[in-house]
PDB file of N, CA and C in Angstrom:
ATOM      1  N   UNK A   1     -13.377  16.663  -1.284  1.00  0.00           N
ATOM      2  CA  UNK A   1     -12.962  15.576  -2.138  1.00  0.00           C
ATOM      3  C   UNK A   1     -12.979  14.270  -1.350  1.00  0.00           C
ATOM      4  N   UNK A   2     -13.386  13.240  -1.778  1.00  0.00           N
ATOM      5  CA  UNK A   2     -13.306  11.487  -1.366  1.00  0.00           C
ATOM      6  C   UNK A   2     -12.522  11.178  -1.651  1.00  0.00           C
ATOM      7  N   UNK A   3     -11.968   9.867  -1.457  1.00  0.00           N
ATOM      8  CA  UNK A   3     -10.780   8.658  -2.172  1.00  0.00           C
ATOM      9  C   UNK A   3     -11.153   7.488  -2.280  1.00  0.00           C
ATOM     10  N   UNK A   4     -11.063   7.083  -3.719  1.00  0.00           N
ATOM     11  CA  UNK A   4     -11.254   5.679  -4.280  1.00  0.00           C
ATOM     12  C   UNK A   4     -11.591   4.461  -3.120  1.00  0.00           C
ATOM     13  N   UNK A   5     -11.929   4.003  -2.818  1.00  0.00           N
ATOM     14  CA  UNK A   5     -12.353   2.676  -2.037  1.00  0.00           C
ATOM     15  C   UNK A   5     -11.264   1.333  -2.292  1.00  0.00           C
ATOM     16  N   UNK A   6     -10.907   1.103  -3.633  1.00  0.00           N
ATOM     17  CA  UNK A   6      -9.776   0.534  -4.558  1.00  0.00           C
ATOM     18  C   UNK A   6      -8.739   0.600  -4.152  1.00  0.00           C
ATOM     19  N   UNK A   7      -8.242   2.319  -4.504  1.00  0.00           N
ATOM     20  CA  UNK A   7      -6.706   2.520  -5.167  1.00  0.00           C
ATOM     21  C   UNK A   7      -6.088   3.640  -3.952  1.00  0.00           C
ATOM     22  N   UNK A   8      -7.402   4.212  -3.499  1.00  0.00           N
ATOM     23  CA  UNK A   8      -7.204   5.601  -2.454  1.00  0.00           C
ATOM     24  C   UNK A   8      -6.756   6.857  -3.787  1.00  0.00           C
ATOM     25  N   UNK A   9      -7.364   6.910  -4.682  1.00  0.00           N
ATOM     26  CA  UNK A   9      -6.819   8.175  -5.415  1.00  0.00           C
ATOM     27  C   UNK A   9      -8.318   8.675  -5.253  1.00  0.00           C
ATOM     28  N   UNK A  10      -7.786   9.996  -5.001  1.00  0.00           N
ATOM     29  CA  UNK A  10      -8.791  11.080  -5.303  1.00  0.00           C
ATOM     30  C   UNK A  10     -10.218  11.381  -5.873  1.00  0.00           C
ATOM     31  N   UNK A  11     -11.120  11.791  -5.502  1.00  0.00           N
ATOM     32  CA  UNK A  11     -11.697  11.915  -6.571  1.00  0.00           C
ATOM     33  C   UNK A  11     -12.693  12.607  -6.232  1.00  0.00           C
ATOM     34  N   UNK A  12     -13.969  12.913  -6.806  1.00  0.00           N
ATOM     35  CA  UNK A  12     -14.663  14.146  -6.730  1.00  0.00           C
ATOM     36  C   UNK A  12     -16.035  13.484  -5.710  1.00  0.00           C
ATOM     37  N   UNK A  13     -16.237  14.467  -5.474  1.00  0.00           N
ATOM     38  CA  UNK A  13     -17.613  13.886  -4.345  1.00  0.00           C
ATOM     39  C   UNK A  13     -18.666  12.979  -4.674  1.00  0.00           C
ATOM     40  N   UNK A  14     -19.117  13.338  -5.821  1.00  0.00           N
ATOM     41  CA  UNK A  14     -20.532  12.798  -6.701  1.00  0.00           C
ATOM     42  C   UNK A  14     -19.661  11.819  -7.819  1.00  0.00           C
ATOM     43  N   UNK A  15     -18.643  11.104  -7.471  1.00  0.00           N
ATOM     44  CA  UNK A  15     -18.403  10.348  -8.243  1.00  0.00           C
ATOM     45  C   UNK A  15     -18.887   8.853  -8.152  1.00  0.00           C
ATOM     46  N   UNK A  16     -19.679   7.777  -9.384  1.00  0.00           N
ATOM     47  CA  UNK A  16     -19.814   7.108  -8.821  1.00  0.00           C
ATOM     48  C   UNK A  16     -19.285   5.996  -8.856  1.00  0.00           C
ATOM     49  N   UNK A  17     -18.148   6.096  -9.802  1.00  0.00           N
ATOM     50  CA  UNK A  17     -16.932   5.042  -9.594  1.00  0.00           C
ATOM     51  C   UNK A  17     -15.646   5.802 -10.035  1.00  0.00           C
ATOM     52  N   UNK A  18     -14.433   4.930  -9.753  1.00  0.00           N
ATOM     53  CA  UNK A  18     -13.001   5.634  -9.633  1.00  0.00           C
ATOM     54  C   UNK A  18     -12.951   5.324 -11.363  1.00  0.00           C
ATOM     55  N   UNK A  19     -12.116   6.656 -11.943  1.00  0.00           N
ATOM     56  CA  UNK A  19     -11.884   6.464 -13.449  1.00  0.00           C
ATOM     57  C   UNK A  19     -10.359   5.901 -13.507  1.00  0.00           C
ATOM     58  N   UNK A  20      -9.603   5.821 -12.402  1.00  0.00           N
ATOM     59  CA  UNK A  20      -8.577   5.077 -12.303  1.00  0.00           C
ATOM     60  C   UNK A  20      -8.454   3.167 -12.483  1.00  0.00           C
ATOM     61  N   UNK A  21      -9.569   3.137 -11.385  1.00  0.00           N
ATOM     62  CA  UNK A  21      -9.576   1.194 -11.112  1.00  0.00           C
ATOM     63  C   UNK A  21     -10.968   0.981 -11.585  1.00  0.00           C
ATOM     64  N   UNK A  22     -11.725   1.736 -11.074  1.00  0.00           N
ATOM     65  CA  UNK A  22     -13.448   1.605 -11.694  1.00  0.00           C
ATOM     66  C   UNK A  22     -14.195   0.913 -10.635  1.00  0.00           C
ATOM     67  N   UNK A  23     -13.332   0.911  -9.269  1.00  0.00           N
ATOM     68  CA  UNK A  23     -13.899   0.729  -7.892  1.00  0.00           C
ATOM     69  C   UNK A  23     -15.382   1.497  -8.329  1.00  0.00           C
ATOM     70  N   UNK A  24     -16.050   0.895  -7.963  1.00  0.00           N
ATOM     71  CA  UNK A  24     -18.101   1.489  -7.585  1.00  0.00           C
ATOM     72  C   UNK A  24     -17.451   1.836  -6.006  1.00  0.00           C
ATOM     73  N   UNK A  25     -18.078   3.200  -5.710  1.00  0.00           N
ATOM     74  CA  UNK A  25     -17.868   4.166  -4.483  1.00  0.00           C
ATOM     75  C   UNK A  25     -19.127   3.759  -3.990  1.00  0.00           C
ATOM     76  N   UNK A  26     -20.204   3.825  -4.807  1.00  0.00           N
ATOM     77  CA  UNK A  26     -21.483   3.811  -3.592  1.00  0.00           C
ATOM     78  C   UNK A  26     -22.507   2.416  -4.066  1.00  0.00           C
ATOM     79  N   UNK A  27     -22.304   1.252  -3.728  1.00  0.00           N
ATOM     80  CA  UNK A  27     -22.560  -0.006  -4.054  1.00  0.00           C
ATOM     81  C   UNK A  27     -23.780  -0.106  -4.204  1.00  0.00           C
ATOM     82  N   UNK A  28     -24.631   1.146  -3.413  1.00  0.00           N
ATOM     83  CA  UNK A  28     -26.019   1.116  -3.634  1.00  0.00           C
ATOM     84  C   UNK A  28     -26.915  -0.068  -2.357  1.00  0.00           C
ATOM     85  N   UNK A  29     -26.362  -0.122  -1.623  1.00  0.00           N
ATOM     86  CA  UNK A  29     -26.938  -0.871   0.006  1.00  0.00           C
ATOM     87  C   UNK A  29     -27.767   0.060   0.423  1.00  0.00           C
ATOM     88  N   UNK A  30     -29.308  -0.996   1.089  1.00  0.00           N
ATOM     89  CA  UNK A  30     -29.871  -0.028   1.749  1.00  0.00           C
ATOM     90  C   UNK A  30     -29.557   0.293   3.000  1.00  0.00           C
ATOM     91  N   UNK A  31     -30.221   1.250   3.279  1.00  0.00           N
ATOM     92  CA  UNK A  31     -29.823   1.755   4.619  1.00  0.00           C
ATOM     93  C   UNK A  31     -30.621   1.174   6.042  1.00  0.00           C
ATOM     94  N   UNK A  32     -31.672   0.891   5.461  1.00  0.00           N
ATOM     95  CA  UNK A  32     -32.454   0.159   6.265  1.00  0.00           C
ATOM     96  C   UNK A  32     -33.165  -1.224   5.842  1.00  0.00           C
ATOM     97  N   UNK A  33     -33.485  -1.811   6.758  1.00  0.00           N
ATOM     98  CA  UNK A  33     -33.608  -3.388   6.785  1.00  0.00           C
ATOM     99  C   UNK A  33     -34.441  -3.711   5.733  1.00  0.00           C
ATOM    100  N   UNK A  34     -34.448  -4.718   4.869  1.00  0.00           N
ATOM    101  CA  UNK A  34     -35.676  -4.946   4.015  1.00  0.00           C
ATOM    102  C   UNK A  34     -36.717  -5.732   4.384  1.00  0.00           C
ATOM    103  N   UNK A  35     -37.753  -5.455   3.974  1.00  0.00           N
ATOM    104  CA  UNK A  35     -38.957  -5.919   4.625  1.00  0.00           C
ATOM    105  C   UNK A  35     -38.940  -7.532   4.502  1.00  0.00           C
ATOM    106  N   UNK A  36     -38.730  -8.294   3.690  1.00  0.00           N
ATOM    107  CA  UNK A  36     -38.724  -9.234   3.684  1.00  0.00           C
ATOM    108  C   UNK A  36     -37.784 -10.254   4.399  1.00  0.00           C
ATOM    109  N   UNK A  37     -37.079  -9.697   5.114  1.00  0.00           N
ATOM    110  CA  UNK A  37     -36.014 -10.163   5.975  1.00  0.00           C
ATOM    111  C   UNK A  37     -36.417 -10.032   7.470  1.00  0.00           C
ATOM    112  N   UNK A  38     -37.353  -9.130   7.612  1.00  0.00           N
ATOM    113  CA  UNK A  38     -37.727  -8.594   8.731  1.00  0.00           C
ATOM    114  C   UNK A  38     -39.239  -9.469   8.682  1.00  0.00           C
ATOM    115  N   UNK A  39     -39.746  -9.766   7.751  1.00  0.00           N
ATOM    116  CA  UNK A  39     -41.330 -10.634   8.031  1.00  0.00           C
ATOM    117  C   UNK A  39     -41.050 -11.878   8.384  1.00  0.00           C
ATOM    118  N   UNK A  40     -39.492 -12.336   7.793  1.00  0.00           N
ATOM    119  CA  UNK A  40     -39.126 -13.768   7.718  1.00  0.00           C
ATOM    120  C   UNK A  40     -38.410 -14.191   8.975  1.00  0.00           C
ATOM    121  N   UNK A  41     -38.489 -12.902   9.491  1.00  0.00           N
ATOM    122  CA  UNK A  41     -37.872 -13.167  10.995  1.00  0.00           C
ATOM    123  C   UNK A  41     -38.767 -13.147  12.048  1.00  0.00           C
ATOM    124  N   UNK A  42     -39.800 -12.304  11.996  1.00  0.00           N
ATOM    125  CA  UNK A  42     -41.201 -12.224  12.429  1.00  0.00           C
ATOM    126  C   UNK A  42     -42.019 -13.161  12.501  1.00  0.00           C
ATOM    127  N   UNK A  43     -42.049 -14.059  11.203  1.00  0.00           N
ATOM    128  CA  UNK A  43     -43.127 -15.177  11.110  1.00  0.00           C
ATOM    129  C   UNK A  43     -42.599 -16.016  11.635  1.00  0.00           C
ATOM    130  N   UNK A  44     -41.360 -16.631  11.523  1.00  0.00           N
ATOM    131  CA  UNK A  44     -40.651 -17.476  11.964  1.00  0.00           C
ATOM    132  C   UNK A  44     -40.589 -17.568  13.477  1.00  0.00           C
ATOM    133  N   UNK A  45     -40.547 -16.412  14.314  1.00  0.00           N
ATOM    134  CA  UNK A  45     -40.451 -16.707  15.556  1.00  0.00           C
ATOM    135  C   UNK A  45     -42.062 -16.863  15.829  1.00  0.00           C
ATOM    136  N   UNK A  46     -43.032 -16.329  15.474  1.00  0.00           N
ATOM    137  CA  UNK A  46     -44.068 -16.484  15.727  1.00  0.00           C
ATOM    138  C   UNK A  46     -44.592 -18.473  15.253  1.00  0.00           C
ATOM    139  N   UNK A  47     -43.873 -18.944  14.483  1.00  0.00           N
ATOM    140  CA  UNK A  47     -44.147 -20.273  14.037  1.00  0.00           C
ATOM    141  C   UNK A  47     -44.097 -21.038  15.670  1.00  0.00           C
ATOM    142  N   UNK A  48     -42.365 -20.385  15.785  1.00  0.00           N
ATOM    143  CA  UNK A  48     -41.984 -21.435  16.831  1.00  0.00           C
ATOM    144  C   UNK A  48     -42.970 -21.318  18.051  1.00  0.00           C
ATOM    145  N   UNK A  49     -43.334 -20.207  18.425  1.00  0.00           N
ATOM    146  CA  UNK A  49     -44.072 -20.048  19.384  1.00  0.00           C
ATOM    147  C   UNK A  49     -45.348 -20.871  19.335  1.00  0.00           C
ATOM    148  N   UNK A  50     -46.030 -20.754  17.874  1.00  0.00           N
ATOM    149  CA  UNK A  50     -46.956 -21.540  18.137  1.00  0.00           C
ATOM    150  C   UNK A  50     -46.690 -23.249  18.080  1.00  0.00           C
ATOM    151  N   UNK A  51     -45.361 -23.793  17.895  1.00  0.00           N
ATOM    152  CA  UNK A  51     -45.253 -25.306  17.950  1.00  0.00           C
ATOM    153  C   UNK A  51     -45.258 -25.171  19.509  1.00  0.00           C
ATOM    154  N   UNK A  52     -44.883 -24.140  20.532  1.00  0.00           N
ATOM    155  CA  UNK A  52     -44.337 -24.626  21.733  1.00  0.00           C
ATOM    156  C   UNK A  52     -46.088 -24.669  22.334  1.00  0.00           C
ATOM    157  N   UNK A  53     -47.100 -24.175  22.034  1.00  0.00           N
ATOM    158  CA  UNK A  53     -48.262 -23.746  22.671  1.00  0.00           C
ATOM    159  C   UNK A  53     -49.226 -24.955  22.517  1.00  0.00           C
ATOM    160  N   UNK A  54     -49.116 -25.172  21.305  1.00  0.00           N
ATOM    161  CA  UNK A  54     -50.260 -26.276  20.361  1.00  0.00           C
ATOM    162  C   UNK A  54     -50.276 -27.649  20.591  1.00  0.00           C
ATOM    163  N   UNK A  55     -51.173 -28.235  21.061  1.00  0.00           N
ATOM    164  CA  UNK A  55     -51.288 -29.714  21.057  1.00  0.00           C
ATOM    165  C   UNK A  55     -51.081 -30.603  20.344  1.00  0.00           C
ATOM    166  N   UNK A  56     -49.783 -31.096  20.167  1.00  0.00           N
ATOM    167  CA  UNK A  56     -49.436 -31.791  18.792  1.00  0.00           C
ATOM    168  C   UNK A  56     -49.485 -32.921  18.246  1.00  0.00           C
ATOM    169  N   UNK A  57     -50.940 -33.377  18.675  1.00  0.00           N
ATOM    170  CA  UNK A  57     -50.771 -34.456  18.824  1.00  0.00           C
ATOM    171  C   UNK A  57     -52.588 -34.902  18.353  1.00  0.00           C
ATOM    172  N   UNK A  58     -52.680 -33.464  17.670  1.00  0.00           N
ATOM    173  CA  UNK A  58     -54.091 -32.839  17.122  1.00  0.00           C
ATOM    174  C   UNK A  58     -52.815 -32.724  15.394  1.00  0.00           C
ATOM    175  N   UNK A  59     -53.993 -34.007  14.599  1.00  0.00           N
ATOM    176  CA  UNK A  59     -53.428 -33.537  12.742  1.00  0.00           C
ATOM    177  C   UNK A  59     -53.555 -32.174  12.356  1.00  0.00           C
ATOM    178  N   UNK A  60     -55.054 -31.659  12.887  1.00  0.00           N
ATOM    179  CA  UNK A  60     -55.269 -30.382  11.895  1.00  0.00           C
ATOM    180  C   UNK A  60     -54.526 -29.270  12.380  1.00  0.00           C
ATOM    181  N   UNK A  61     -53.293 -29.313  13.789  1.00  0.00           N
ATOM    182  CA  UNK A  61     -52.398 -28.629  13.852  1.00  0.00           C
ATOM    183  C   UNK A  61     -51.115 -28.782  13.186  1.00  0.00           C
ATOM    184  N   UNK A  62     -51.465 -30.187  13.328  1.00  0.00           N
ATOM    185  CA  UNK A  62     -49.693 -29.998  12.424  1.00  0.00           C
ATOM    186  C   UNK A  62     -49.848 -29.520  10.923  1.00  0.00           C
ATOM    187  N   UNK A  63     -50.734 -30.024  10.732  1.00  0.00           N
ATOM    188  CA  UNK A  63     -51.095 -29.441   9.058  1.00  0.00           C
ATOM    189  C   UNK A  63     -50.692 -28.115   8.652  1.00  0.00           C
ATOM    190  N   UNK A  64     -51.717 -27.136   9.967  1.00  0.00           N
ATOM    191  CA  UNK A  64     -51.359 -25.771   9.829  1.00  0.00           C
ATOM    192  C   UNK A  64     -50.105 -25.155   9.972  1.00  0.00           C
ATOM    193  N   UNK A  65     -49.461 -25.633  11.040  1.00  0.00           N
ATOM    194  CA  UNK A  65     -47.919 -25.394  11.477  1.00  0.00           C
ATOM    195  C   UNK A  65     -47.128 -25.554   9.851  1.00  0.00           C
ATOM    196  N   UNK A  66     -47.259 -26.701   9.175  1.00  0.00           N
ATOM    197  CA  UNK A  66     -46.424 -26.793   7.866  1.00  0.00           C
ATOM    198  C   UNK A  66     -46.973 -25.833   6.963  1.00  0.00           C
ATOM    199  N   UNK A  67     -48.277 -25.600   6.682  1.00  0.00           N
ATOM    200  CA  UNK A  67     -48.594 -24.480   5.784  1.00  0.00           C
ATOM    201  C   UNK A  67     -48.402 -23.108   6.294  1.00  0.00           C
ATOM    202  N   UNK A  68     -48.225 -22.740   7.252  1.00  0.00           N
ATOM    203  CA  UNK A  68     -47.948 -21.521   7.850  1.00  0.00           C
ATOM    204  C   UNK A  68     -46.622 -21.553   7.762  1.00  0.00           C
ATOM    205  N   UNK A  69     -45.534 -22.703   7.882  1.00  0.00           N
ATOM    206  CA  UNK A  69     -44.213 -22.202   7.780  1.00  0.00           C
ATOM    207  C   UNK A  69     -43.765 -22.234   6.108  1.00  0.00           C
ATOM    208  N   UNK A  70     -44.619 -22.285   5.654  1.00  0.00           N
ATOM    209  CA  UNK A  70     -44.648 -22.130   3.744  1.00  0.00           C
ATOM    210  C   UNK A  70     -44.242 -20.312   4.175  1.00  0.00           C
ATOM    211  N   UNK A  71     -45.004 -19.931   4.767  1.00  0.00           N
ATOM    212  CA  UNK A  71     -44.952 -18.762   4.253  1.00  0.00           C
ATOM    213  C   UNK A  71     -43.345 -17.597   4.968  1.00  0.00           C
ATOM    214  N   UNK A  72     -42.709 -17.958   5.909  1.00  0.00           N
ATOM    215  CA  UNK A  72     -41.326 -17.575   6.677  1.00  0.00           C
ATOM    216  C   UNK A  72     -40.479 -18.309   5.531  1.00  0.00           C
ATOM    217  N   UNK A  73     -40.633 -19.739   5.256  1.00  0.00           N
ATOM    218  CA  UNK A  73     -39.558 -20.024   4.306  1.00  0.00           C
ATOM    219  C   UNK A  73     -39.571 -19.317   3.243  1.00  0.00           C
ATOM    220  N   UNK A  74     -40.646 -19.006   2.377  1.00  0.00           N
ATOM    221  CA  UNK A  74     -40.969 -18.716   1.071  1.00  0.00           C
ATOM    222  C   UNK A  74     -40.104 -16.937   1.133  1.00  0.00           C
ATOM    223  N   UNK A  75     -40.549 -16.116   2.064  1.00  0.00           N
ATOM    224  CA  UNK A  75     -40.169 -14.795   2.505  1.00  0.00           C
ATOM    225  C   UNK A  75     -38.672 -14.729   2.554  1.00  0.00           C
ATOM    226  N   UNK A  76     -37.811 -15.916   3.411  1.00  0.00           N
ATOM    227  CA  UNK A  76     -36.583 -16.250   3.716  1.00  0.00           C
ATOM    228  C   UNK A  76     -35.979 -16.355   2.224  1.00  0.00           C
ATOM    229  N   UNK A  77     -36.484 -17.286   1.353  1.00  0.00           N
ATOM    230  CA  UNK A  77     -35.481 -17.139  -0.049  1.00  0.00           C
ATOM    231  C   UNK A  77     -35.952 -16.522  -0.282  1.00  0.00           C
ATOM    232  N   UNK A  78     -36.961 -15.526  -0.649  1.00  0.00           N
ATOM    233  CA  UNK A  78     -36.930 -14.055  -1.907  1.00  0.00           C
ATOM    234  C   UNK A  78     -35.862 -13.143  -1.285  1.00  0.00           C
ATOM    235  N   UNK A  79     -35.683 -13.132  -0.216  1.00  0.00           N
ATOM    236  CA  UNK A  79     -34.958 -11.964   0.563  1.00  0.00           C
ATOM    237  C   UNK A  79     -33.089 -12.513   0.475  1.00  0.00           C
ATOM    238  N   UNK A  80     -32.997 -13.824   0.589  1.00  0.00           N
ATOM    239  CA  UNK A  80     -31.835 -14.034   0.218  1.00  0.00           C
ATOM    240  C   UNK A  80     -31.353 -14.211  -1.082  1.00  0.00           C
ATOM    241  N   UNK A  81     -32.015 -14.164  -2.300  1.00  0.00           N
ATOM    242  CA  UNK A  81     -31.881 -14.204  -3.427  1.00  0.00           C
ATOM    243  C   UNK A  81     -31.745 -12.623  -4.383  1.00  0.00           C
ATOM    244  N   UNK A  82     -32.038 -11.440  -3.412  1.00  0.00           N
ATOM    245  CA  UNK A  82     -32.067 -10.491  -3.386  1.00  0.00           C
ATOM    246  C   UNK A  82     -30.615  -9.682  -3.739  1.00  0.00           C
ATOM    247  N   UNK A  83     -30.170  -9.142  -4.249  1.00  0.00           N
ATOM    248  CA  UNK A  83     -28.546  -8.759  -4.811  1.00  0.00           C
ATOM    249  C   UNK A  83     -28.451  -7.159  -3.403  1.00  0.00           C
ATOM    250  N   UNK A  84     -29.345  -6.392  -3.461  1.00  0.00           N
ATOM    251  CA  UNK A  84     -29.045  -5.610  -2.484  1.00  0.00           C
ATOM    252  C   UNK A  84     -29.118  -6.146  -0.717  1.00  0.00           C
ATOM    253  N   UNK A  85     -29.352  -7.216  -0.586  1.00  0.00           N
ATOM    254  CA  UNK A  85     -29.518  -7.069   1.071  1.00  0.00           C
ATOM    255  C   UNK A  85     -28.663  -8.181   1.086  1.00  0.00           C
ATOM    256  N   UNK A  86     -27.648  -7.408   1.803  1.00  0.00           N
ATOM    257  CA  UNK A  86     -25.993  -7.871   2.146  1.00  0.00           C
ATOM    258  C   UNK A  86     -26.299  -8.085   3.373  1.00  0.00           C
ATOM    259  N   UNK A  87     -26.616  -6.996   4.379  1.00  0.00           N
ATOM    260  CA  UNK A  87     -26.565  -6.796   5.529  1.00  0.00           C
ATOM    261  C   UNK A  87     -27.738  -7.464   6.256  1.00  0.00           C
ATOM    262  N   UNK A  88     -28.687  -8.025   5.808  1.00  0.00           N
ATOM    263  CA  UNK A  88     -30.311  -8.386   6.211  1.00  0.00           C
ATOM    264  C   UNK A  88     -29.582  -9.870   6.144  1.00  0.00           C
ATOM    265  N   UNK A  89     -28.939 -10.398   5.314  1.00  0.00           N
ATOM    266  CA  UNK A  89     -29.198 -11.341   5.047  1.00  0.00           C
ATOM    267  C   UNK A  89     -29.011 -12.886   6.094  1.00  0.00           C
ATOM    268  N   UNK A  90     -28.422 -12.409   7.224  1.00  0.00           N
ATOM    269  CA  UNK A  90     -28.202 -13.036   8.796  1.00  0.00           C
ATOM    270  C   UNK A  90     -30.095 -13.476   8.872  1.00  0.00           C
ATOM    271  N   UNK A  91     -31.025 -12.191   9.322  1.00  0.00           N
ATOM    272  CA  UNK A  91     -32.149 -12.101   9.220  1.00  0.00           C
ATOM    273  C   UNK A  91     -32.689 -13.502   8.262  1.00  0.00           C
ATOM    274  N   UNK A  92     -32.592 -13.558   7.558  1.00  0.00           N
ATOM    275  CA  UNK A  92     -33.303 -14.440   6.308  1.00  0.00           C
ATOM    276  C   UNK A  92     -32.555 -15.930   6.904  1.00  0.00           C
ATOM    277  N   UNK A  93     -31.658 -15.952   6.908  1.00  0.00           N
ATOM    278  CA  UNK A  93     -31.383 -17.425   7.606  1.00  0.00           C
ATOM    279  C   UNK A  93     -31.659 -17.771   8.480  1.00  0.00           C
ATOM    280  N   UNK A  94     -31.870 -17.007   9.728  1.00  0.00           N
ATOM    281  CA  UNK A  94     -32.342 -17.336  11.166  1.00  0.00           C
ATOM    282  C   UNK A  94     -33.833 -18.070  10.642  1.00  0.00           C
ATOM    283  N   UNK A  95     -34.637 -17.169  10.299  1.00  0.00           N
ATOM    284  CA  UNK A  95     -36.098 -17.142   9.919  1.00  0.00           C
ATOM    285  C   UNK A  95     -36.117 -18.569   9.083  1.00  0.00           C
ATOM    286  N   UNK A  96     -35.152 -18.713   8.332  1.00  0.00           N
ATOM    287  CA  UNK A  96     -35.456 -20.091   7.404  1.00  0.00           C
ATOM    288  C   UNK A  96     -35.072 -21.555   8.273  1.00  0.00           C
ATOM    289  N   UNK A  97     -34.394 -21.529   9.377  1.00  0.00           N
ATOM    290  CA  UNK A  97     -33.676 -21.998  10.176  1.00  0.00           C
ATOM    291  C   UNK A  97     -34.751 -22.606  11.570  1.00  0.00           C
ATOM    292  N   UNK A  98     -35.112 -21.325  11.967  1.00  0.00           N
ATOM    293  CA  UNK A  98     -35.889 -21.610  13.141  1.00  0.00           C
ATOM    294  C   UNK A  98     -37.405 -22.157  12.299  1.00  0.00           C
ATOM    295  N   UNK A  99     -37.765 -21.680  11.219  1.00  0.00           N
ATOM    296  CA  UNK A  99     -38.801 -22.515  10.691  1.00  0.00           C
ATOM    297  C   UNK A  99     -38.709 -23.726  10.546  1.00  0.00           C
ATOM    298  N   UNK A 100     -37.509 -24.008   9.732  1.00  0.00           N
ATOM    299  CA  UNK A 100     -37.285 -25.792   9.682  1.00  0.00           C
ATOM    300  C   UNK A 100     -37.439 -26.277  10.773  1.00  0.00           C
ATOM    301  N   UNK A 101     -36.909 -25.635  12.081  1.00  0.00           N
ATOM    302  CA  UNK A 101     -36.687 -26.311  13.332  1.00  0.00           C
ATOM    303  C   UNK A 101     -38.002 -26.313  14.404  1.00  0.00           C
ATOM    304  N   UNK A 102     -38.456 -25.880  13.665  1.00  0.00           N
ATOM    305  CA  UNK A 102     -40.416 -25.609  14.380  1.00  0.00           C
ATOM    306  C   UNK A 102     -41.119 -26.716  13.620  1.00  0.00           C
ATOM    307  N   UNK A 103     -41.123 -26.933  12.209  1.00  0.00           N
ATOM    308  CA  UNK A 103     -41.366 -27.926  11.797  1.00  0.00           C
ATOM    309  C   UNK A 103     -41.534 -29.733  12.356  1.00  0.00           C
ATOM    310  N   UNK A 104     -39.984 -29.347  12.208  1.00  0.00           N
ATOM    311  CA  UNK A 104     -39.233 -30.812  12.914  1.00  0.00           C
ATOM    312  C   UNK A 104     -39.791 -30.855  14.382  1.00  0.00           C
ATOM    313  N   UNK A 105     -40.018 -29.858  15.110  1.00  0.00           N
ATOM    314  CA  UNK A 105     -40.395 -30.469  16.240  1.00  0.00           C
ATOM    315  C   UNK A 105     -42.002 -30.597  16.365  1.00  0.00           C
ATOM    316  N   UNK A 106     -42.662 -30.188  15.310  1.00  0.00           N
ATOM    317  CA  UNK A 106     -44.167 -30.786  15.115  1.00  0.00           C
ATOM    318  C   UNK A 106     -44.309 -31.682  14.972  1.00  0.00           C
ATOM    319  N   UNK A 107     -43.126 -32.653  14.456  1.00  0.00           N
ATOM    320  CA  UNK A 107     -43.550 -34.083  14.069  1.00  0.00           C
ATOM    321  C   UNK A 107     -42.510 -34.876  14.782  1.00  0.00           C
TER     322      UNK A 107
END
């Protein structure tokens, strides 16, 4: 037997909320990272890397640097707009964060 999350009353294993308070027992979180939190963290550090490498002082880089960070930001809000990724969601801000800040230092 489990206990309510709520109230601590009792209740049966496979239950999936308390019939006492109506606590939800299993909120339904994944267990592992979502992909889109994990690309947006990926691209993003890969952005910055390429502002630190690139000659910036060449247009048709900065150009690319802003259209390439279209795509870490764009990844960053689907993933934070997302109702299951509670736990990712650190991930998605860094990524939206260090993009802005790769940006800004292109120009």
């Amino acid at each position: 037997m489990a206990f309510c999350r709520g109230c601590a009353k009792e209740l049966h294993d496979s239950a999936q909320s308390c019939p006492q308070c109506g606590a939800v027992q299993y909120p339904g979180m994944s267990s592992s990272p979502h992909w889109s939190a994990i690309v947006t963290l990926i691209l993003s550090v890969l952005l910055f890397l390429s502002v630190l490498s690139v000659d910036l002082w060449d247009t048709d880089s900065r150009v690319g640097i802003v259209l390439f960070s279209m795509f870490p930001i764009s990844f960053g809000i689907y993933s934070l707009t997302e109702e299951k990724l509670r736990n990712e969601k650190w991930m998605s801000i860094v990524g939206i964060v260090v993009s802005a800040l790769s940006v800004l230092c292109a120009f």
